[in-house]
Every structure is written in structure tokens, then in C-alpha cells.
Protein backbone atom coordinates (compact mmCIF):
# COMPACT_ATOMS: atom_id res chain seq x y z
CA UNK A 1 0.00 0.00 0.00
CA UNK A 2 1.17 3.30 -0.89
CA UNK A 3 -0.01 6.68 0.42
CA UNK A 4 0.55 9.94 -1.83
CA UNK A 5 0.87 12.89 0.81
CA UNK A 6 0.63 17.10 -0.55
CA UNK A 7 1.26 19.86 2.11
CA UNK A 8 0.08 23.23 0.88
CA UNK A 9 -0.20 26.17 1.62
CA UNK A 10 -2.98 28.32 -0.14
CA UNK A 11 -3.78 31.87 -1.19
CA UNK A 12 -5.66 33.46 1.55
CA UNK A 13 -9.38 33.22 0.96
CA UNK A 14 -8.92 29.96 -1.17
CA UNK A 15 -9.74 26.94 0.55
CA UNK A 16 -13.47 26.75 -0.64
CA UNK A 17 -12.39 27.10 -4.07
CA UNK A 18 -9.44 24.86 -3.64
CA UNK A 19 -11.57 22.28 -2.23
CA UNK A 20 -13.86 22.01 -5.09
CA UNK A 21 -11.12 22.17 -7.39
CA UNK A 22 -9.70 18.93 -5.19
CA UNK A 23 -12.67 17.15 -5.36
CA UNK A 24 -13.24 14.38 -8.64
CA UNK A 25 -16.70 15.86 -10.14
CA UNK A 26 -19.94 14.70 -9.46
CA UNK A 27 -19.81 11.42 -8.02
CA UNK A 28 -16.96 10.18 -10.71
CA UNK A 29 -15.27 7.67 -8.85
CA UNK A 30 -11.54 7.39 -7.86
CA UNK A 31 -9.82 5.28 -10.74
CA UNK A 32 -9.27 1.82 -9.95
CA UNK A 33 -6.20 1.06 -7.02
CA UNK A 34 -7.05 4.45 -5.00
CA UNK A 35 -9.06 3.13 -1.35
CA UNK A 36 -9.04 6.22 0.31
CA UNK A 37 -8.84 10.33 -0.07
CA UNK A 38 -8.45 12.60 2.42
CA UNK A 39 -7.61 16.15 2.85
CA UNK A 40 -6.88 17.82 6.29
CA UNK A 41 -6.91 21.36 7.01
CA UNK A 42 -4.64 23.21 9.43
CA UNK A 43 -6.28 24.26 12.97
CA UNK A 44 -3.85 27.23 13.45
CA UNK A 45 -3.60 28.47 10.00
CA UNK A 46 -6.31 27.75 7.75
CA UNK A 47 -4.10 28.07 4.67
CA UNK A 48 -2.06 24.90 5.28
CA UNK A 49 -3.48 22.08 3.81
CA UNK A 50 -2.66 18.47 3.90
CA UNK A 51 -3.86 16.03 1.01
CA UNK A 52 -3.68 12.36 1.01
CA UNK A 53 -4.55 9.48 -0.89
CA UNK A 54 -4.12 5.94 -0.26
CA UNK A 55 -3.40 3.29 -3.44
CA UNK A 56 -2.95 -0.39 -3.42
CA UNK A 57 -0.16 -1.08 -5.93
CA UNK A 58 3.31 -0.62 -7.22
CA UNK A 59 4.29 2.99 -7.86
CA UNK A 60 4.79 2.12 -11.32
CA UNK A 61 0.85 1.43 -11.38
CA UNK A 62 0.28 4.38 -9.28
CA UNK A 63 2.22 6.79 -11.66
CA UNK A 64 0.52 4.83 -14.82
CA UNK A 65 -2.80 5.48 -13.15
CA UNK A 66 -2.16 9.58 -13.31
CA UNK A 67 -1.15 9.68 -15.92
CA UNK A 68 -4.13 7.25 -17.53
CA UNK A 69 -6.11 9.47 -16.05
CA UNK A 70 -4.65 13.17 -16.92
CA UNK A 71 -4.08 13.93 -13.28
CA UNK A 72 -1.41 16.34 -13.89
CA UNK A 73 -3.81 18.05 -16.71
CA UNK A 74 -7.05 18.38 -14.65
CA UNK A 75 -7.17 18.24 -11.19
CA UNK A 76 -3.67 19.44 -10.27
CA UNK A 77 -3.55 22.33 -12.82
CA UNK A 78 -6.92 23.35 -11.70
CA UNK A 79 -5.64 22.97 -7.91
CA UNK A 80 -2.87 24.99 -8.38
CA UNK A 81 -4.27 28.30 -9.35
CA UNK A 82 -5.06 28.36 -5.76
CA UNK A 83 -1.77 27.54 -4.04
CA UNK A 84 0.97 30.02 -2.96
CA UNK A 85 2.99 26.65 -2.08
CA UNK A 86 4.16 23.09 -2.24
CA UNK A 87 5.52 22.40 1.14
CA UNK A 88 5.97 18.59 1.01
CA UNK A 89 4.79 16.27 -1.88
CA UNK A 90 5.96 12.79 -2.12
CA UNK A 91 4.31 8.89 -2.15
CA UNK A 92 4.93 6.97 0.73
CA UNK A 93 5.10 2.87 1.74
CA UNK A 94 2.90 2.62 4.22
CA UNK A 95 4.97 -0.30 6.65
CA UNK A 96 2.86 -0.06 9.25
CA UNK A 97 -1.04 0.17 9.91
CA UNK A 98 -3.16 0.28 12.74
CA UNK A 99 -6.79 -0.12 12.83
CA UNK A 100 -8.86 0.70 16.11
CA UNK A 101 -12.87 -0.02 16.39
């Protein structure tokens, strides 16, 4: 399992905007491999944002899977228009998990 993990931080006022711009349309869902989204949002400063995404594959299949689907193109060019900056970006092995009921 890998876990894709973006820290921004966004032009004040953005986040609404930047939110929908994160968000697939309509109820398209996540291409196949991707089990999880989530995006947090600073308590202190409501400009930093953290996105993650979890995929179960290779990174090979994860990269083939953005670029099958024109990640770069849609979602992340439309994201950016609202970020000032890329703190952190980078895909992750998750090597440990922890589930709690």
C-alpha cells in the first residue's frame, strides 16, 4: 500500500475554491487502485493544507494510473491556481497500519 501525501499552503481566501477544485466531479469515482482520499486542514492556519490518498499497488501502477487518467492536466492544474505553495509532496510505503474499532 502506498499513500501519496501534498502539504500546501494556499492563497488566503482559497480553501473553498481549492476544495472544489480537489474534489473528482460529481460522483466520478476514484480510478481503480485508490481506497481512500483525504484532505486535512490546518487548525492554526487555515491556509495549510494536507492532502492524502491511499493506493494499493506498485508505484509504477500508481504513476501509470495519473497519468491514464490526466491527473497532472485536470485536477492538479486546476488545484494549483489556488496555491501560494508546495511544502511537502511525495508517495509513501505505508509499513505499518493500525486499525482501532
Amino acid at each position: 500500500m502506498l499513500c501519496a501525501h501534498t502539504v500546501r499552503r494556499l492563497k488566503p481566501g482559497t480553501f473553498d475554491d481549492f476544495a472544489e477544485a480537489f474534489r473528482p466531479p460529481g460522483d466520478e469515482a476514484p480510478p481503480a487502485g485508490w481506497v481512500r482520499f483525504d484532505m486535512l486542514r490546518d487548525v492554526r492556519d487555515e491556509n495549510v493544507v494536507i492532502s492524502f490518498g491511499f493506493f494499493d499497488g506498485t508505484l509504477e501502477e500508481l504513476e501509470a494510473n495519473q497519468a491514464g487518467h490526466g491527473y497532472a492536466e485536470r485536477r492538479r492544474a486546476a488545484e494549483d491556481a489556488y496555491v501560494e505553495e508546495v511544502v511537502l509532496n511525495g508517495v509513501y510505503e505505508v509499513v505499518h497500519e493500525r486499525v482501532t474499532a
